[in-house]
C-alpha atoms as a PDB file:
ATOM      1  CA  UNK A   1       0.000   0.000   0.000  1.00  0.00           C
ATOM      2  CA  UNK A   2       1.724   3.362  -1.260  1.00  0.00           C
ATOM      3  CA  UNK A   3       1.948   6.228   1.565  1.00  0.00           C
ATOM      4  CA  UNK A   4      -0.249   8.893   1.675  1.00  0.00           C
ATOM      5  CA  UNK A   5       0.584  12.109   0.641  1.00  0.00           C
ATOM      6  CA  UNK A   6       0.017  14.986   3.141  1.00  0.00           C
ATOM      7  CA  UNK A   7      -0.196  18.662   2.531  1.00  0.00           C
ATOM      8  CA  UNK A   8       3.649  19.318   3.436  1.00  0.00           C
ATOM      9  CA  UNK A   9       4.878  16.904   0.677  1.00  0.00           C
ATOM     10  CA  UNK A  10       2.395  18.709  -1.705  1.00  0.00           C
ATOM     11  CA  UNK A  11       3.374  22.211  -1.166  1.00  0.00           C
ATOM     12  CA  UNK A  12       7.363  20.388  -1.625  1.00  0.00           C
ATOM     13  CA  UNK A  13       6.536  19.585  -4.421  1.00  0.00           C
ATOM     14  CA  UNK A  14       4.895  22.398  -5.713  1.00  0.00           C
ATOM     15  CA  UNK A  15       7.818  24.470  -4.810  1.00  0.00           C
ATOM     16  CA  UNK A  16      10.217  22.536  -6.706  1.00  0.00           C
ATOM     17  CA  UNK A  17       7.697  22.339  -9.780  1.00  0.00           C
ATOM     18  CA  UNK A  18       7.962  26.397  -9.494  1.00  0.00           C
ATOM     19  CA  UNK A  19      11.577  25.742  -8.809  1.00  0.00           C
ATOM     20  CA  UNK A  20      12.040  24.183 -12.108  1.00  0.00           C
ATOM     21  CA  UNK A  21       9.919  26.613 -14.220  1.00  0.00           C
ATOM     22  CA  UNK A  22      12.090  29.599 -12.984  1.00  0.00           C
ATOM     23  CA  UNK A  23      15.382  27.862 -14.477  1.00  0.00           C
ATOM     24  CA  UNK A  24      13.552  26.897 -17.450  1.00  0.00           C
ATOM     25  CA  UNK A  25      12.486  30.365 -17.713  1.00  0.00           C
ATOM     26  CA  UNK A  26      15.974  31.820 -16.812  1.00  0.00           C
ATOM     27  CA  UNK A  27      17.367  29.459 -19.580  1.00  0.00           C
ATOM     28  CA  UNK A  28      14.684  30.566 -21.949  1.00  0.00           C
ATOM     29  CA  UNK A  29      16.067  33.782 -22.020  1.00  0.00           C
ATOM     30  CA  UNK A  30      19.608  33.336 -20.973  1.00  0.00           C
ATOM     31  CA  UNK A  31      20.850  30.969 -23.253  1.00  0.00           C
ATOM     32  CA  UNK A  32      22.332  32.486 -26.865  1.00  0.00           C
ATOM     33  CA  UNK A  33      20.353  32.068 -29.441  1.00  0.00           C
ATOM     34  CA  UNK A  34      23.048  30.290 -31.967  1.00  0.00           C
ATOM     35  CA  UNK A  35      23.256  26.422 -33.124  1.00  0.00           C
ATOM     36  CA  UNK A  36      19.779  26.484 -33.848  1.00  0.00           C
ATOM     37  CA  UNK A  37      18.483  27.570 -30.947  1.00  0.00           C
ATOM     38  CA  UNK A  38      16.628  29.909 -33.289  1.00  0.00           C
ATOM     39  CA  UNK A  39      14.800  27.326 -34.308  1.00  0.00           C
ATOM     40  CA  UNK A  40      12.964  26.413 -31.183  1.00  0.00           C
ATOM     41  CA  UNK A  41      10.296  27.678 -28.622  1.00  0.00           C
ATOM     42  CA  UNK A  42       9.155  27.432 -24.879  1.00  0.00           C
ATOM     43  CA  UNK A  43       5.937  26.704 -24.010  1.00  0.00           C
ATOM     44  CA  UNK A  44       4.324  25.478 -20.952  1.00  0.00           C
ATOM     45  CA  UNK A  45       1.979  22.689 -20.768  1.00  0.00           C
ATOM     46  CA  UNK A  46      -0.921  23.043 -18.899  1.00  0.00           C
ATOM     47  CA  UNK A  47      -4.280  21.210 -18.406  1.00  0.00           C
ATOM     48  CA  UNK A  48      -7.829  22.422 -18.412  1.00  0.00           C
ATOM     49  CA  UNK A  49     -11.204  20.333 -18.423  1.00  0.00           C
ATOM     50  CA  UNK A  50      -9.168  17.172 -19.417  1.00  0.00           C
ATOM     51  CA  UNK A  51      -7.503  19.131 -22.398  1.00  0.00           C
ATOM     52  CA  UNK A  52      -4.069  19.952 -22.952  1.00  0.00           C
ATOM     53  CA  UNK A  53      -3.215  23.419 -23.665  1.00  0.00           C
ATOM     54  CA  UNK A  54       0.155  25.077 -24.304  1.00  0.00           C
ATOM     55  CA  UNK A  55       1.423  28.899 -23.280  1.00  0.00           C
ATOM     56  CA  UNK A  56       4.415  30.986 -24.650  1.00  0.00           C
ATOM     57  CA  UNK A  57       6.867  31.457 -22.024  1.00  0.00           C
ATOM     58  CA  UNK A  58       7.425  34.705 -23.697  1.00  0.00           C
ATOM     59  CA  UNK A  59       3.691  35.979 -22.904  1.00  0.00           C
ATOM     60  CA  UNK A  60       4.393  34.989 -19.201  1.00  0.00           C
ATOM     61  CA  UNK A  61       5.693  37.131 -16.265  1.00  0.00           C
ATOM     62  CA  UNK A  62       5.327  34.257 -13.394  1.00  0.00           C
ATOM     63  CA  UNK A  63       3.895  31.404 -12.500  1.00  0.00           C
ATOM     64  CA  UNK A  64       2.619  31.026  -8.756  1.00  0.00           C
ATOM     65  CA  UNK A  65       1.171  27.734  -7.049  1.00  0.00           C
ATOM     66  CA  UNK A  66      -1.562  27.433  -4.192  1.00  0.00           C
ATOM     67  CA  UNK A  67      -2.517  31.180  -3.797  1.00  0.00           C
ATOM     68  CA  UNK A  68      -6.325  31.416  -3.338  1.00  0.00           C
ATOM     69  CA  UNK A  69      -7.318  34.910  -4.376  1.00  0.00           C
ATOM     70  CA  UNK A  70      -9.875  36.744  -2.609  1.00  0.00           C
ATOM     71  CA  UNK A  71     -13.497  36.762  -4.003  1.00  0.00           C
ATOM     72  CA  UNK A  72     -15.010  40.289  -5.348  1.00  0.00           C
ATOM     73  CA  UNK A  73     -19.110  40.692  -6.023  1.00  0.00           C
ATOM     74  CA  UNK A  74     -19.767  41.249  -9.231  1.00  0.00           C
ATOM     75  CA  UNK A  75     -21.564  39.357 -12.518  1.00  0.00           C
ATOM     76  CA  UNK A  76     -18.298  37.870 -14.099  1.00  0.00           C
ATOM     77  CA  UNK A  77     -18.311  34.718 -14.163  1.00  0.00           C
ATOM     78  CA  UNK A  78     -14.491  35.053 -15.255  1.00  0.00           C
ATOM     79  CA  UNK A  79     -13.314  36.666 -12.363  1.00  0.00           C
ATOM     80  CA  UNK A  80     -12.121  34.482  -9.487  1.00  0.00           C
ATOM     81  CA  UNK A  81     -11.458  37.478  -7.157  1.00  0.00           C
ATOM     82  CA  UNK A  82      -7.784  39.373  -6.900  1.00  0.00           C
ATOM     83  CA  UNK A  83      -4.269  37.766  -5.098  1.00  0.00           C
ATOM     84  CA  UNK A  84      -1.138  39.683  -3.907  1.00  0.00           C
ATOM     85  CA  UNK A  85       1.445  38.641  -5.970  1.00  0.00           C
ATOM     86  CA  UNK A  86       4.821  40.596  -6.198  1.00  0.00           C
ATOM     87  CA  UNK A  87       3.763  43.604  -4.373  1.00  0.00           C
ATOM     88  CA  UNK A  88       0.641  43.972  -6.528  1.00  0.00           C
ATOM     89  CA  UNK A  89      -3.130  43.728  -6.613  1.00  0.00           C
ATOM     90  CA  UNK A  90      -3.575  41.408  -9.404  1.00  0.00           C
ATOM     91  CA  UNK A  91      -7.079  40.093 -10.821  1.00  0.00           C
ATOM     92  CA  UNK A  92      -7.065  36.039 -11.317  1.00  0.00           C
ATOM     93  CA  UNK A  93      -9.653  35.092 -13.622  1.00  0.00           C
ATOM     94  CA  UNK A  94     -10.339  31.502 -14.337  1.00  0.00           C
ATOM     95  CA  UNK A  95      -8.841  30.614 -17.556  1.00  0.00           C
ATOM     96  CA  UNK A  96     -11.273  27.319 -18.318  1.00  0.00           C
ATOM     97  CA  UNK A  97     -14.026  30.089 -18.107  1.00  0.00           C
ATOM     98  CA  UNK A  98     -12.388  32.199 -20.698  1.00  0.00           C
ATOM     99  CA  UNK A  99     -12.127  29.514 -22.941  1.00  0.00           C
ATOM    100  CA  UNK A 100     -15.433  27.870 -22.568  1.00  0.00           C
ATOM    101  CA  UNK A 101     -15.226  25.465 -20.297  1.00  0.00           C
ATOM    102  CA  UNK A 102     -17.303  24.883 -17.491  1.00  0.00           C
ATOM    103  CA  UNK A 103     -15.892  27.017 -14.206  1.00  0.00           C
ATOM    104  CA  UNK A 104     -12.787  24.761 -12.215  1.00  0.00           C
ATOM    105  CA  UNK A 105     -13.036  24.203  -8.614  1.00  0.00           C
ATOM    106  CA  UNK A 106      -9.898  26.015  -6.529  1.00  0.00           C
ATOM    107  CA  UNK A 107      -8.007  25.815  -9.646  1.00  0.00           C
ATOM    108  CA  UNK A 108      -4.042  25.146  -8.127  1.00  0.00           C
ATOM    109  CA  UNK A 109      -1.984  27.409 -10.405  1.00  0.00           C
ATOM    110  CA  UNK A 110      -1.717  30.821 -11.777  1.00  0.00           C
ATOM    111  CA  UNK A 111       0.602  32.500 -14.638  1.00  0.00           C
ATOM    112  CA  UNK A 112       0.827  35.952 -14.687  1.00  0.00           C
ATOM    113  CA  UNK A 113       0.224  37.819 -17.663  1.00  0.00           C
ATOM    114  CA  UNK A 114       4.075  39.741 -19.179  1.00  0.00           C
ATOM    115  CA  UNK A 115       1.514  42.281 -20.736  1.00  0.00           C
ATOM    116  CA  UNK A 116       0.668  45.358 -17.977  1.00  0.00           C
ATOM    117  CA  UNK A 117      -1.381  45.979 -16.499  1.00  0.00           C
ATOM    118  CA  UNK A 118      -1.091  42.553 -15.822  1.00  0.00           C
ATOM    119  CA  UNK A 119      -3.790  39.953 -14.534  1.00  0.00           C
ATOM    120  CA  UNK A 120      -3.824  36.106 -13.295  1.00  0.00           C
ATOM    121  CA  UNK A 121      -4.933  33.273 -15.177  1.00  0.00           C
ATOM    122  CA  UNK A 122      -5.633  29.974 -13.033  1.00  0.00           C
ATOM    123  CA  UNK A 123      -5.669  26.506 -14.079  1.00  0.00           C
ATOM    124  CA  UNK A 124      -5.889  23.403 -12.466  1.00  0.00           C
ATOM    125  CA  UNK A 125      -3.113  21.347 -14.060  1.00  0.00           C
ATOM    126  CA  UNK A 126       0.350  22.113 -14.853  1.00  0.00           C
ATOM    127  CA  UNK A 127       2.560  19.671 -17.048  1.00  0.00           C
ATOM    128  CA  UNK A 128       5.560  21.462 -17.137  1.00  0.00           C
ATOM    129  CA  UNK A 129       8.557  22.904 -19.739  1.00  0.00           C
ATOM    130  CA  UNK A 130       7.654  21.675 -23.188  1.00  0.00           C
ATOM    131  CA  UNK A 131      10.897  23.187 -25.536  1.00  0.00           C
ATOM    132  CA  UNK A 132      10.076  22.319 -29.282  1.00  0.00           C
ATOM    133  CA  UNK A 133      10.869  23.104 -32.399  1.00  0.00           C
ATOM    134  CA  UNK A 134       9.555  26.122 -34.257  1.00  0.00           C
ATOM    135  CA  UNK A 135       8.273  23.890 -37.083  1.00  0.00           C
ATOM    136  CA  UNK A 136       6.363  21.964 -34.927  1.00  0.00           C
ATOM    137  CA  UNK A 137       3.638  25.111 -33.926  1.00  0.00           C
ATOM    138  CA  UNK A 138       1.251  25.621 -37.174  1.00  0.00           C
ATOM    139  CA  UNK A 139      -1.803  27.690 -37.449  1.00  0.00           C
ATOM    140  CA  UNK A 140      -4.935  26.491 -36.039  1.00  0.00           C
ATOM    141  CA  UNK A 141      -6.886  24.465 -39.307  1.00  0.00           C
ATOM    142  CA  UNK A 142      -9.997  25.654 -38.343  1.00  0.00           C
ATOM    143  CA  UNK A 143     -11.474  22.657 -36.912  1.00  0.00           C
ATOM    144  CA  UNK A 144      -9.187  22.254 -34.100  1.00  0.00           C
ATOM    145  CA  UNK A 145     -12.645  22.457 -32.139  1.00  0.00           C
ATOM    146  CA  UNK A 146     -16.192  23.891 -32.924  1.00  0.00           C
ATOM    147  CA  UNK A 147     -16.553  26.175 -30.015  1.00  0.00           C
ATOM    148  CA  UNK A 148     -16.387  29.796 -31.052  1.00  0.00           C
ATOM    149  CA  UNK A 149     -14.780  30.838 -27.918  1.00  0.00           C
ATOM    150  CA  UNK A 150     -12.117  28.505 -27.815  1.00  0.00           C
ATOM    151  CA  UNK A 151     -11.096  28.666 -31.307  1.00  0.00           C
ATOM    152  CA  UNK A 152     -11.061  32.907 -30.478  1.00  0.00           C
ATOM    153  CA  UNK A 153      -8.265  32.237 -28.211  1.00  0.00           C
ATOM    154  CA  UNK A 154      -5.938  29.676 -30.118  1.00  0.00           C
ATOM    155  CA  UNK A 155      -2.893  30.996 -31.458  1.00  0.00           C
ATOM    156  CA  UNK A 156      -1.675  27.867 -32.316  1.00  0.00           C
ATOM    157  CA  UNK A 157      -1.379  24.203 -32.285  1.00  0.00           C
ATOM    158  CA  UNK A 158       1.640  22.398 -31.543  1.00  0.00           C
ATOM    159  CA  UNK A 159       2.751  18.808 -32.029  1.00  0.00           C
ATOM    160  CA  UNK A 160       4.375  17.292 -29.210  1.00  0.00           C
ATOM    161  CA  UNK A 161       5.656  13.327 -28.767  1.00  0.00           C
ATOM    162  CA  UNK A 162       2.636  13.238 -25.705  1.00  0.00           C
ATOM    163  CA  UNK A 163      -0.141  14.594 -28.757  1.00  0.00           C
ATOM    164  CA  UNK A 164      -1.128  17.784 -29.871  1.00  0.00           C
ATOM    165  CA  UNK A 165      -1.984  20.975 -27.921  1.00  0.00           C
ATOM    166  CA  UNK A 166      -3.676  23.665 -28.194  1.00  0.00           C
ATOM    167  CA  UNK A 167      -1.420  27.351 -27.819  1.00  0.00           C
ATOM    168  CA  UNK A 168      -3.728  29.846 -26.084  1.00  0.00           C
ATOM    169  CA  UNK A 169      -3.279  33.108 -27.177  1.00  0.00           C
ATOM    170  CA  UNK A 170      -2.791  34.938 -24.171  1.00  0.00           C
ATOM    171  CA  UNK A 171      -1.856  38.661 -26.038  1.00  0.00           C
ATOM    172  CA  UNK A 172      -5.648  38.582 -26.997  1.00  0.00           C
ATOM    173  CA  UNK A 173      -7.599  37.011 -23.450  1.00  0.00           C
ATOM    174  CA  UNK A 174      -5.293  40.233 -21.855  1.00  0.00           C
ATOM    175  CA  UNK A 175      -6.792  42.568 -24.594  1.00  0.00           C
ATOM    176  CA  UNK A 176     -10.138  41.456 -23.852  1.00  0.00           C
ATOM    177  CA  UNK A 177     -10.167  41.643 -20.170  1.00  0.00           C
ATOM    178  CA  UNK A 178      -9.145  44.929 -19.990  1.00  0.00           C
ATOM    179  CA  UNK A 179     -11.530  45.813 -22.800  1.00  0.00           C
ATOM    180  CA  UNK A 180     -14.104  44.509 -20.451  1.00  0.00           C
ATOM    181  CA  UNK A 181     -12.784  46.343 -17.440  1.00  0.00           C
ATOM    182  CA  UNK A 182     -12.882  49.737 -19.002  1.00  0.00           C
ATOM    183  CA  UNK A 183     -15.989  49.242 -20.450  1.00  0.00           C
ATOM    184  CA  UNK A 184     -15.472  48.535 -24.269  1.00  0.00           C
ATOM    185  CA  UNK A 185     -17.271  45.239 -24.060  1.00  0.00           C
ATOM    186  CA  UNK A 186     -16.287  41.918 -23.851  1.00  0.00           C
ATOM    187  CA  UNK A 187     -14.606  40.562 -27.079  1.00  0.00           C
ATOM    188  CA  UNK A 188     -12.667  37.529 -28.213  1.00  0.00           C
ATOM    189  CA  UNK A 189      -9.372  37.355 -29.751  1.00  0.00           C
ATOM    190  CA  UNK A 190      -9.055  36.630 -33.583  1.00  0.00           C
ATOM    191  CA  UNK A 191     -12.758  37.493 -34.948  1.00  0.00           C
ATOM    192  CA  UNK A 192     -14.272  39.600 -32.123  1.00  0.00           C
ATOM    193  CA  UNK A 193     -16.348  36.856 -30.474  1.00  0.00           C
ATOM    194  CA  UNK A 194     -17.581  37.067 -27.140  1.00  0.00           C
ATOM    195  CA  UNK A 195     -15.487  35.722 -24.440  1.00  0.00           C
ATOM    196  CA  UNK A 196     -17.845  34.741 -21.901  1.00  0.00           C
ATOM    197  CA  UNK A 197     -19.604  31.058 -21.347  1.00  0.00           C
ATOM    198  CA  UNK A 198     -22.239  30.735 -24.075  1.00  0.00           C
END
């Protein structure tokens, strides 16, 4: 019978999943981009309603485990509440919202957006470093899935040896929240369709 595993070997792990991601990103940047290294991308895998997703390194400032933000009133059904992270006030929406999917229950993680003002995406799963080649991302065919929303907010797909994922355009879900927040309406990525659960 395999041990249990308590909250202190969680939050371990955690860190050292966090741990890893911050050399990854350091290395991202860091290394020189010569021998080819031209030629590939970082992404980070993630998970959401059982589907694998993928997000450009590049479009992300941090990522941040087990921080439950504090819950706002309001109608969004996006908008988990706001977190301290770094100093700041940051909003966390819930990114299998944004996309569609039905709302996640204490999601674990959160990336923070590189655009400013920034804002907080949580998800429940993370996967971890994915470094591929540049000819493996391709444009979304069009029938990478029929919902409107989702396919508003895919950048990309990208063939990995564990399947394909989806990249989430994260330039456009930070264009439409602040649209939203200052009023402009609420507006998808690529085609202007609305980002909220239909």
């Amino acid at each position: 019978m395999s041990p249990s595993i308590g909250p202190a070997t969680a939050t371990a792990t955690a860190t050292r999943h966090v741990a890893d991601l911050r050399r990854a990103f350091d290395r991202s940047f860091a290394e020189p981009r010569e021998n080819g290294k031209d030629l590939v991308e970082d992404l980070l895998g993630i998970g959401v309603a059982a589907e694998p997703y993928a997000l450009r390194l590049a479009d992300i400032r941090a990522v941040v485990a087990d921080r439950t933000p504090i819950g706002l009133p309001g109608t969004d059904s996006r908008l988990l509440g706001v977190a301290g992270l770094r100093g700041s006030i940051i909003p966390v929406y819930d990114l299998a919202v944004v996309l569609g999917h039905p709302p996640v229950t204490a999601p674990r993680w959160l990336v923070v957006t590189a655009a400013r003002p920034s804002v907080a995406l949580a998800f429940p799963t993370l996967d971890g470093h994915l470094r591929v080649a540049r000819d493996a991302i391709a444009e979304p065919a069009g029938d990478e899935t029929e919902d409107p929303v989702r396919r508003s907010f895919m950048a990309a797909v990208v063939r990995t040896p564990a399947g394909v994922r989806a990249v989430i355009d994260i330039a456009a879900i930070h264009a439409m929240i602040h649209a939203a927040v200052l009023g402009r309406g609420s507006t998808g990525g690529r085609g202007g369709r609305p980002a909220g659960r239909s």
